[in-house]
N, C-alpha and C. Protein backbone atom coordinates (compact mmCIF):
# COMPACT_ATOMS: atom_id res chain seq x y z
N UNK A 1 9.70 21.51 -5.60
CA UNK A 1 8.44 20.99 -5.11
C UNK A 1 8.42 21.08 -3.57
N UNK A 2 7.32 21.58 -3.19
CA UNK A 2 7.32 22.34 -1.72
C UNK A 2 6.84 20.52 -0.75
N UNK A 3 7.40 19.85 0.23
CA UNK A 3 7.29 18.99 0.82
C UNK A 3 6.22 19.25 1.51
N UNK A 4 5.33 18.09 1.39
CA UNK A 4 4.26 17.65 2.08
C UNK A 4 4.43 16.32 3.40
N UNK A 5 3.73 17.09 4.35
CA UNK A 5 3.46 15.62 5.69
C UNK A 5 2.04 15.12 5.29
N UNK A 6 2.10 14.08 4.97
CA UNK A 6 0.41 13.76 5.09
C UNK A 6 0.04 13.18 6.56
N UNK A 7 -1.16 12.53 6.68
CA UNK A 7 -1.10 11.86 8.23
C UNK A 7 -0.71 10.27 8.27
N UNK A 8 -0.34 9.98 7.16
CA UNK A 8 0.38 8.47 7.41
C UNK A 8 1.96 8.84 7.32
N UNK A 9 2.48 10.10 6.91
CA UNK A 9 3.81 10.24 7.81
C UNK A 9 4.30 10.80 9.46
N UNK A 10 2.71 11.17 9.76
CA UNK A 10 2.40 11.62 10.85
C UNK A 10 1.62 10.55 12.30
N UNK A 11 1.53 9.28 11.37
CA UNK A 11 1.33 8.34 12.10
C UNK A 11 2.71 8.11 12.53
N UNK A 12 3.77 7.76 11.51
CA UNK A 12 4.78 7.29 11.51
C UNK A 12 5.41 8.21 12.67
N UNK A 13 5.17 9.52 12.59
CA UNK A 13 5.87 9.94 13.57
C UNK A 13 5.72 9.84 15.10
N UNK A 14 4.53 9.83 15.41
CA UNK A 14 4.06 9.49 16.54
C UNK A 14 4.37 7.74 16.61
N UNK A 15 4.84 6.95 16.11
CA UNK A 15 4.84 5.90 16.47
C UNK A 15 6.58 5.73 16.68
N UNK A 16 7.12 7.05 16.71
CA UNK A 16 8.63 6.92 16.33
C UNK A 16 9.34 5.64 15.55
N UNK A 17 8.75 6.00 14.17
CA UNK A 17 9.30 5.32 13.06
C UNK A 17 9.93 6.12 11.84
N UNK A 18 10.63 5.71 11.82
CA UNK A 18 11.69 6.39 10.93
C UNK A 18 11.17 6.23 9.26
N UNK A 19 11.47 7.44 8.34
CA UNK A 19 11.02 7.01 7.31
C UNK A 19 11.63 8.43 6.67
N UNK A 20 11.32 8.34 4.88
CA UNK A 20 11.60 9.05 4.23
C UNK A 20 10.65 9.62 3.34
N UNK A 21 10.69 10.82 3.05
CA UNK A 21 9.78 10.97 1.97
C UNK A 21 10.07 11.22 0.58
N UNK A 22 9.64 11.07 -0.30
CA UNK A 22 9.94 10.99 -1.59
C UNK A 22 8.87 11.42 -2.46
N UNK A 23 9.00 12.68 -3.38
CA UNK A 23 7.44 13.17 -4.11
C UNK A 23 8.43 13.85 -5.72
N UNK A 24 7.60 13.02 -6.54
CA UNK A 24 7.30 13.66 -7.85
C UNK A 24 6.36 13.97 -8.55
N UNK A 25 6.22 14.40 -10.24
CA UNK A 25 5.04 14.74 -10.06
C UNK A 25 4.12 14.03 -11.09
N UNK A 26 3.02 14.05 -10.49
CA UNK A 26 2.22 13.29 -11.21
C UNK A 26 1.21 13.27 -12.63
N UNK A 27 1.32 12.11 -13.27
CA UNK A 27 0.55 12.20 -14.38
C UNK A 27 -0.79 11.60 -14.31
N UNK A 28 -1.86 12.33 -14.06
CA UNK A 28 -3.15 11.10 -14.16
C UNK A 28 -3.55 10.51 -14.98
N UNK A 29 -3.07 10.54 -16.26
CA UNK A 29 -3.37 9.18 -17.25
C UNK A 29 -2.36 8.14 -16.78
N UNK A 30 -1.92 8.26 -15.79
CA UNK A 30 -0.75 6.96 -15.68
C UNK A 30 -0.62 6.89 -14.07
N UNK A 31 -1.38 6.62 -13.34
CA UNK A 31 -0.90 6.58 -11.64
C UNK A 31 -0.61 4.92 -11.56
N UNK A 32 -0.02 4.47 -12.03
CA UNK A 32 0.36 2.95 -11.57
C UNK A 32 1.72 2.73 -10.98
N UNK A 33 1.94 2.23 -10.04
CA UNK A 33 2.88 2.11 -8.83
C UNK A 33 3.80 1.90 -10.16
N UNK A 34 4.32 1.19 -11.08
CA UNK A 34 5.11 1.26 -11.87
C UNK A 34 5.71 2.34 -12.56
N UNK A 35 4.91 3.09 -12.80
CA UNK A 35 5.42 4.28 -13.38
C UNK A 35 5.84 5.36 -12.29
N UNK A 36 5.15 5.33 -11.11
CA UNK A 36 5.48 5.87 -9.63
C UNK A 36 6.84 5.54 -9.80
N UNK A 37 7.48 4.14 -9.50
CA UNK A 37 8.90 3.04 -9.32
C UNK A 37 9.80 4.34 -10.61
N UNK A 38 9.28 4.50 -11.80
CA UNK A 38 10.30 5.07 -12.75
C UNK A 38 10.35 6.47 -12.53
N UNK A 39 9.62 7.07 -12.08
CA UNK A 39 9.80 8.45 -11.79
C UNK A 39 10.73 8.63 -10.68
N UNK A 40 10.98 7.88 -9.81
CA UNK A 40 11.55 8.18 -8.61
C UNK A 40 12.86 6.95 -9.08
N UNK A 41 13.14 6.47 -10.03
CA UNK A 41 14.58 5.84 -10.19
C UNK A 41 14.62 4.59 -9.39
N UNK A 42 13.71 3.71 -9.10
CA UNK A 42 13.43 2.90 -8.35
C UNK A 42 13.36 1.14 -8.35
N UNK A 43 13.81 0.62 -8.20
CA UNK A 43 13.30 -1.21 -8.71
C UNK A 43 11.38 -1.15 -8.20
N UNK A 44 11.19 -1.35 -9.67
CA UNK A 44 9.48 -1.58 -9.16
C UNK A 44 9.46 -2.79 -8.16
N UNK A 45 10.36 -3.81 -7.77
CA UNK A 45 10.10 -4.63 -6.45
C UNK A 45 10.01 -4.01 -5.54
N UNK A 46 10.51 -2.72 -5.08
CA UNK A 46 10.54 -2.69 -3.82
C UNK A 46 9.37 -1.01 -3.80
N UNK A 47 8.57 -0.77 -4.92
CA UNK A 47 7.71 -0.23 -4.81
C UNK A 47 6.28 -0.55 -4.55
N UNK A 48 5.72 -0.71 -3.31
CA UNK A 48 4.40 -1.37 -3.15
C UNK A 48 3.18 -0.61 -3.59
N UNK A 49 2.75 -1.24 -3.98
CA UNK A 49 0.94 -0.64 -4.32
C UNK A 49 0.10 -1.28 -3.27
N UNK A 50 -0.89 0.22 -2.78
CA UNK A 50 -2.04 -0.68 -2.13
C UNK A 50 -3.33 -1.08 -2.41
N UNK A 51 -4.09 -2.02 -2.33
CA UNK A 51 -5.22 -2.13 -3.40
C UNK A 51 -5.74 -2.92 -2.29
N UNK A 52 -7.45 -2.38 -2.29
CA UNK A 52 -8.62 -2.29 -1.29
C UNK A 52 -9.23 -3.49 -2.02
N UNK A 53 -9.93 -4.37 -1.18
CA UNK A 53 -10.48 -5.11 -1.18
C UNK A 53 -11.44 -5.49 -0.51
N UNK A 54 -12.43 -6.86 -0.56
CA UNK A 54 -13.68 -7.18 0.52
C UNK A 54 -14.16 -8.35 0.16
N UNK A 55 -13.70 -9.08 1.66
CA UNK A 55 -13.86 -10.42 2.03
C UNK A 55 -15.61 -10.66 2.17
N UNK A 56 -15.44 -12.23 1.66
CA UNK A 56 -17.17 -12.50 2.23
C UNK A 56 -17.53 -12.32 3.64
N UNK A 57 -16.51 -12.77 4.16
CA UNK A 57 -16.66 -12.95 6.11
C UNK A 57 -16.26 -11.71 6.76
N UNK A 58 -14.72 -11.04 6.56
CA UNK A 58 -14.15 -10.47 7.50
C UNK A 58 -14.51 -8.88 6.87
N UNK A 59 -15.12 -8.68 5.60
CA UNK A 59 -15.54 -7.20 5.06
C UNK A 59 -13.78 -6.65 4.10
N UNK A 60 -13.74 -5.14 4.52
CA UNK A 60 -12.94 -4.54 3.62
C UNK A 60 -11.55 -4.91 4.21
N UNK A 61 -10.40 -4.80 3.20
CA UNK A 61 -9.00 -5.17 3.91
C UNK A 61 -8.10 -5.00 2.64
N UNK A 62 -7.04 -4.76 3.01
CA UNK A 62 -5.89 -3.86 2.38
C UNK A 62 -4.86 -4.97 1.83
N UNK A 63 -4.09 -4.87 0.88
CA UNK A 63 -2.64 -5.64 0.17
C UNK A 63 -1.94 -5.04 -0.33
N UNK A 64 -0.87 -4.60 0.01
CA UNK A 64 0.77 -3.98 -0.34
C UNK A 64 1.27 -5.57 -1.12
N UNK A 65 1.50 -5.15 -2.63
CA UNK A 65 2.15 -5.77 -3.35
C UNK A 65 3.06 -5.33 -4.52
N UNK A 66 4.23 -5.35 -4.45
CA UNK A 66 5.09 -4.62 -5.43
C UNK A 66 4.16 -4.56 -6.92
N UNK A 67 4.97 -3.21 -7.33
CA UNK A 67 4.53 -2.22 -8.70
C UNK A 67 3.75 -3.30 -9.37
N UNK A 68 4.66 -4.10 -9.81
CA UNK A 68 4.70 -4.83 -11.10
C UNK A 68 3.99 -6.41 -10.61
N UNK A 69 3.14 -6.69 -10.08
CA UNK A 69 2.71 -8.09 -9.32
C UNK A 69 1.07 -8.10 -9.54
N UNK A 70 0.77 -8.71 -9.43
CA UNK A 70 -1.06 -9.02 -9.75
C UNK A 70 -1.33 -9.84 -8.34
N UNK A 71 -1.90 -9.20 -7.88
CA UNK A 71 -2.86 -9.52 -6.66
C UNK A 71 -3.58 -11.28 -6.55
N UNK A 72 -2.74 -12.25 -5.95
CA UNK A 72 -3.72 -13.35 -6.14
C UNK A 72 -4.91 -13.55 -5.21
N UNK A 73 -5.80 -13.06 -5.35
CA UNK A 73 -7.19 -12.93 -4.62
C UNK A 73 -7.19 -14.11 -4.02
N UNK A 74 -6.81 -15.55 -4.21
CA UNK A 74 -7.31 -16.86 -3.54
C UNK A 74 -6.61 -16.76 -2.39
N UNK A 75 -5.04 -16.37 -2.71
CA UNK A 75 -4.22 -16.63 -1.82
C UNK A 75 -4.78 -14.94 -0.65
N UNK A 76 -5.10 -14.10 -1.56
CA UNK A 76 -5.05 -13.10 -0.07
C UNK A 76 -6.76 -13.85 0.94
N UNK A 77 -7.58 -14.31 -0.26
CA UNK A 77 -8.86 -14.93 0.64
C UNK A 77 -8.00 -15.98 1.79
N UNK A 78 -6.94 -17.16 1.71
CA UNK A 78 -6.91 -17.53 2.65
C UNK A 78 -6.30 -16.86 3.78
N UNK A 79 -5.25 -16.18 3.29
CA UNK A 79 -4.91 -15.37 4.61
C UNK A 79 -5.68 -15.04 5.58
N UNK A 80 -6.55 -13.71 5.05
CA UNK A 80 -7.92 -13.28 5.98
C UNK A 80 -8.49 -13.61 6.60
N UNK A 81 -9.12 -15.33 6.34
CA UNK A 81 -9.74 -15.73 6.86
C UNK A 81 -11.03 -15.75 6.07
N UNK A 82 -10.83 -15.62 5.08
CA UNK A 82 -12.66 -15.23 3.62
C UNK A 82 -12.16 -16.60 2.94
N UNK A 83 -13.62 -17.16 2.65
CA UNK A 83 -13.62 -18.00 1.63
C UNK A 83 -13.59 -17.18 0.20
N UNK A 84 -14.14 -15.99 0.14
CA UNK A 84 -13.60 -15.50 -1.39
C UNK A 84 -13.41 -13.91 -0.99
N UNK A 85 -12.36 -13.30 -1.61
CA UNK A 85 -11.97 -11.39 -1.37
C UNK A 85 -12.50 -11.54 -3.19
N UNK A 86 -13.10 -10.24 -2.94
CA UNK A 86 -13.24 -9.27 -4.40
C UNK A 86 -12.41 -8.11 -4.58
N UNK A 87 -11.77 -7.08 -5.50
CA UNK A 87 -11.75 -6.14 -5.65
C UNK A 87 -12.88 -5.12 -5.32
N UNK A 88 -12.35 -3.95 -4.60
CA UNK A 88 -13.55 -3.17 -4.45
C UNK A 88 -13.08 -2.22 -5.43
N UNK A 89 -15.22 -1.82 -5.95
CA UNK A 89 -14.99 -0.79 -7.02
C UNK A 89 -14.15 0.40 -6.75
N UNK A 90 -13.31 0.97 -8.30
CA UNK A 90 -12.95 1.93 -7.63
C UNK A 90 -13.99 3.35 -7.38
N UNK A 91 -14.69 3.38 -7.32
CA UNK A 91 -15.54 4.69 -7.22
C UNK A 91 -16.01 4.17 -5.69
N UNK A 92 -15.42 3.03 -4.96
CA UNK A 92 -15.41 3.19 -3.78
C UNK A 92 -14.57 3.43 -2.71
N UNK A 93 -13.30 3.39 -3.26
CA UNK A 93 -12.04 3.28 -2.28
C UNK A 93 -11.91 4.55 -1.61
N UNK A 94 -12.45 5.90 -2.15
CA UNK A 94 -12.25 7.05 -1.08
C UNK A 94 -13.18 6.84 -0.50
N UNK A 95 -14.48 6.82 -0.21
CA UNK A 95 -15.20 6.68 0.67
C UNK A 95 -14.75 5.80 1.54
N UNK A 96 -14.56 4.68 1.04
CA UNK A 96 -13.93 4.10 2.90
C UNK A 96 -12.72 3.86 3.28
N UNK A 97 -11.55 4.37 2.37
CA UNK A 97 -9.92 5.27 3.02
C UNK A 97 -10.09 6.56 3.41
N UNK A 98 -10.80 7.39 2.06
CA UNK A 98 -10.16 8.85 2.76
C UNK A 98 -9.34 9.24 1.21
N UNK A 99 -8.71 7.88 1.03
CA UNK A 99 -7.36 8.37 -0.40
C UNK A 99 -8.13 7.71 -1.43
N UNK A 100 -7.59 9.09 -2.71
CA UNK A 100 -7.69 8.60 -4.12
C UNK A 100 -7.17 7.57 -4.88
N UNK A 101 -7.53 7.29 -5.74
CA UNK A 101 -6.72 6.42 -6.55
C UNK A 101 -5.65 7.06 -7.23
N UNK A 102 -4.31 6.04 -6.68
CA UNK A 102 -2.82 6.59 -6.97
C UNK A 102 -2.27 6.96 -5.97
N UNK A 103 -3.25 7.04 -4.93
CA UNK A 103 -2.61 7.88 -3.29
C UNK A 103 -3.21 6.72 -2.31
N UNK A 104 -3.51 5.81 -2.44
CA UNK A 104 -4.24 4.85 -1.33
C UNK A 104 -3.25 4.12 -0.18
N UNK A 105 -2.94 4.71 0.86
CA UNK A 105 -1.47 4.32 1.76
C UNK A 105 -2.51 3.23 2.62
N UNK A 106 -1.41 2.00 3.01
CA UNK A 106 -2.47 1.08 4.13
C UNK A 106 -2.47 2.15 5.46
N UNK A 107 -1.44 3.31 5.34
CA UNK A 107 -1.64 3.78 7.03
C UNK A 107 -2.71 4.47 7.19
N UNK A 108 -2.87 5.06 8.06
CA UNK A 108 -3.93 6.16 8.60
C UNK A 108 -5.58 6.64 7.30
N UNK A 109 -5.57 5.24 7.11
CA UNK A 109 -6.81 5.32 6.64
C UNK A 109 -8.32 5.55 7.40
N UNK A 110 -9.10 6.20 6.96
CA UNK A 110 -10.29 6.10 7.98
C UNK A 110 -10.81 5.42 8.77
N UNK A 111 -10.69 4.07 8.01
CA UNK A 111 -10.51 3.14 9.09
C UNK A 111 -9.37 2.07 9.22
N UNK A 112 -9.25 1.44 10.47
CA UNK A 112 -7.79 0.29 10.69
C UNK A 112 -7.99 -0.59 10.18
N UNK A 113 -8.35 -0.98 8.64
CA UNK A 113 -8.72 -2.52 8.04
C UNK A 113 -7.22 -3.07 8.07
N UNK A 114 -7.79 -4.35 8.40
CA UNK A 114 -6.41 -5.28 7.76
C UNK A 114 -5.93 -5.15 6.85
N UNK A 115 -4.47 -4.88 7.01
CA UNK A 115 -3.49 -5.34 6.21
C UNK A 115 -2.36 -6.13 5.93
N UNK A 116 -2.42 -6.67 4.88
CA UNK A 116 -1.91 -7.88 4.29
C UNK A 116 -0.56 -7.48 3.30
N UNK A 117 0.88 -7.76 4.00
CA UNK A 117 2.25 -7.42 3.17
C UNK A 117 2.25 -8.70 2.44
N UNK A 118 2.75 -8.19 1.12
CA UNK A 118 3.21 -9.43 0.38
C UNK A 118 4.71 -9.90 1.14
N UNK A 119 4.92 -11.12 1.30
CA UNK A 119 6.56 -11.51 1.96
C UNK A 119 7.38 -11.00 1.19
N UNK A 120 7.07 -10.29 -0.20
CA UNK A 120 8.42 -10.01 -0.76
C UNK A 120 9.09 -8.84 -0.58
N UNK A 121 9.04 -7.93 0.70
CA UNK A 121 9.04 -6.95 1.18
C UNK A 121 10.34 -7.13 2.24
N UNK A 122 9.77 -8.61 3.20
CA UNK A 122 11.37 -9.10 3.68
C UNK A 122 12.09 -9.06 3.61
N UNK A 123 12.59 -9.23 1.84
CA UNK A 123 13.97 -8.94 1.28
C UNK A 123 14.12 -7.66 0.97
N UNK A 124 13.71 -6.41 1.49
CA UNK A 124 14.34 -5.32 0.95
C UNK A 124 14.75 -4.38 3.04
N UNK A 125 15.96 -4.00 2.59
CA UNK A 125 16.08 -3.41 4.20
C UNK A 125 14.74 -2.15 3.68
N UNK A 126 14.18 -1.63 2.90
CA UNK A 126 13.30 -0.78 2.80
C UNK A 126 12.74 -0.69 1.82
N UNK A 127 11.00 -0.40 1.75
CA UNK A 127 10.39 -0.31 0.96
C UNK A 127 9.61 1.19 0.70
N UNK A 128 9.04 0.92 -0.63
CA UNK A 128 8.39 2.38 -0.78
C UNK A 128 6.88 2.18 -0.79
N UNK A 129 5.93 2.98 -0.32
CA UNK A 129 4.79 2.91 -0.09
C UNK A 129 3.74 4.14 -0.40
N UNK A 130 2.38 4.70 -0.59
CA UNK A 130 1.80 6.17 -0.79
C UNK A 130 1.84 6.36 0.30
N UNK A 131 2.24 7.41 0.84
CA UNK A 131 2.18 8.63 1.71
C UNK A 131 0.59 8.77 1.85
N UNK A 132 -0.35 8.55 0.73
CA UNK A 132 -1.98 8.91 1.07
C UNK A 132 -1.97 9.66 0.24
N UNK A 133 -1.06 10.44 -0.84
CA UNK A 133 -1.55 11.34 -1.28
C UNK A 133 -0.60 11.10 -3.09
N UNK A 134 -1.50 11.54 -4.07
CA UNK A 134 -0.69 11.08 -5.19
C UNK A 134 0.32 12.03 -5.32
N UNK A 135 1.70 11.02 -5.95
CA UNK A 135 2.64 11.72 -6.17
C UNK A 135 3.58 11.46 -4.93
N UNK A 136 3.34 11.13 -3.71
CA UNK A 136 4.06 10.98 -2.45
C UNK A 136 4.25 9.70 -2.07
N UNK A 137 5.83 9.31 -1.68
CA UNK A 137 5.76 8.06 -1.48
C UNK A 137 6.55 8.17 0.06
N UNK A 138 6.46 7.42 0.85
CA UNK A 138 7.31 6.98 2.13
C UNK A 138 7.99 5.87 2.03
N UNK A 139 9.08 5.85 2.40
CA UNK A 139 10.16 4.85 2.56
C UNK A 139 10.73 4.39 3.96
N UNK A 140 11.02 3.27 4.00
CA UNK A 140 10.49 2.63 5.30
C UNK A 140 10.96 1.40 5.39
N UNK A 141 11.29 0.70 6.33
CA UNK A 141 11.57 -0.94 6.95
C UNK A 141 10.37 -1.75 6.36
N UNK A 142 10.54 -2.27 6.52
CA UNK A 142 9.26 -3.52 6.05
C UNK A 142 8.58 -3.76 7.67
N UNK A 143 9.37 -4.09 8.28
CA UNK A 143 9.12 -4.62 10.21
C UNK A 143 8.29 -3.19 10.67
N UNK A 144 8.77 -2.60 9.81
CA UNK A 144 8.04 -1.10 10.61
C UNK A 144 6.79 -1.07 10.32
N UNK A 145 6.43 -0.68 8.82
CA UNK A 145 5.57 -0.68 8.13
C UNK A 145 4.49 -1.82 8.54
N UNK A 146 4.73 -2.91 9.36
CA UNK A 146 4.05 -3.74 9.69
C UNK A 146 3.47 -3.68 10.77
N UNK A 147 4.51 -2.65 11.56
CA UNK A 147 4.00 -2.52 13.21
C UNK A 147 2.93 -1.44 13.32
N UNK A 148 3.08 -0.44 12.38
CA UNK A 148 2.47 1.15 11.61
C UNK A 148 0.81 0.85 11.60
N UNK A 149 0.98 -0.39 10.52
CA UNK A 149 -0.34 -0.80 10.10
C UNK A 149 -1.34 -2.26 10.79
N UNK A 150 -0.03 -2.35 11.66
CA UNK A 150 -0.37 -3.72 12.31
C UNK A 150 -0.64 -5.13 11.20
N UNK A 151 0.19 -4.97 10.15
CA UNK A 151 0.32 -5.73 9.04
C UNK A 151 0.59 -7.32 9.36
N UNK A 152 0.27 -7.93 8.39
CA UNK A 152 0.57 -9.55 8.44
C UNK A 152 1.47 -9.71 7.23
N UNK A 153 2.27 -10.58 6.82
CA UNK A 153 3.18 -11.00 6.28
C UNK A 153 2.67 -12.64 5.43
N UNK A 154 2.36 -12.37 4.07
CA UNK A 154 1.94 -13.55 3.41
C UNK A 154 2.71 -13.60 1.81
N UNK A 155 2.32 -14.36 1.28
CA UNK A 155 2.40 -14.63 -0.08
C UNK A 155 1.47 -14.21 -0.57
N UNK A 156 1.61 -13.17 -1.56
CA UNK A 156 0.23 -12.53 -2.18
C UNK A 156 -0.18 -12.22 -3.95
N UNK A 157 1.30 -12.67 -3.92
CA UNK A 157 0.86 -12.38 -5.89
C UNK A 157 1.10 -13.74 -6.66
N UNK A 158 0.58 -13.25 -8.20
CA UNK A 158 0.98 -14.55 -9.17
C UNK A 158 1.50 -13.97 -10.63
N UNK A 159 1.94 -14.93 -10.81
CA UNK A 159 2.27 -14.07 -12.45
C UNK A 159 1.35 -14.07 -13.42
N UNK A 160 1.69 -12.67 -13.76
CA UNK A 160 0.80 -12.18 -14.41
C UNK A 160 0.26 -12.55 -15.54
């Protein structure tokens, strides 16, 4: 498989941040960061998914939360600063990233929305993240990945 740079490893580079890339290949009846985590031999903890969202107050904004975790919308609303976040449809997330679904990276999206790390990212010296493009993942510090995206650090999931 011929290696790809997308421009969120190309952010990374210009920001001299170190990282790795990692690409297999993909099935589109199945793009869920979990099955991403098993293709690449991986603990789905330390595989993040990113999933687009939109606050009442502050508009659209981003959450990196491992494979296997469910998004607690209350808890990402207080972070932000929104009294309530929705899921945004997906027949909207390329229009205002740029990336498909299965490829949605918080970096170098079209635009710099907030993003929101789940804390459980702390505990790994590195995490895996989309590159922007399906099938591609980047691997990376957590501290980095935060400085990359200008990320915040919260509690963000619940069980499922």
């Amino acid at each position: 498989m011929k290696q790809v740079k997308t421009n969120a490893a190309r952010l990374l580079e210009k920001l001299g941040i170190s990282y790795q890339l990692h690409q297999t290949s993909v099935d589109l009846n199945d793009l869920s960061a979990v099955s991403m985590a098993a293709k690449l031999g991986q603990d789905p903890a330390r595989v993040f998914k990113t999933l687009v969202a939109r606050g009442d107050k502050n508009g659209v904004l981003m959450a990196c939360i491992p494979a296997a975790c469910e998004l607690d919308l209350k808890a990402l609303a207080k972070v932000s600063q929104n009294k309530h976040v929705e899921m945004v449809a997906l027949k909207e997330v390329q229009g205002l990233t740029g990336y498909l679904r299965g490829g949605c990276s918080p970096l170098a999206a079209k635009k710099n929305y907030p993003v929101y790390l789940d804390a459980t990212a702390e505990n790994f010296a590195s995490i895996l993240i989309s590159a922007g493009l399906r099938g591609v993942q980047l691997e990376l510090a957590p501290h980095d990945l935060a400085r990359a995206c200008q990320g915040h650090f919260a509690s963000l999931t619940r069980e499922p």
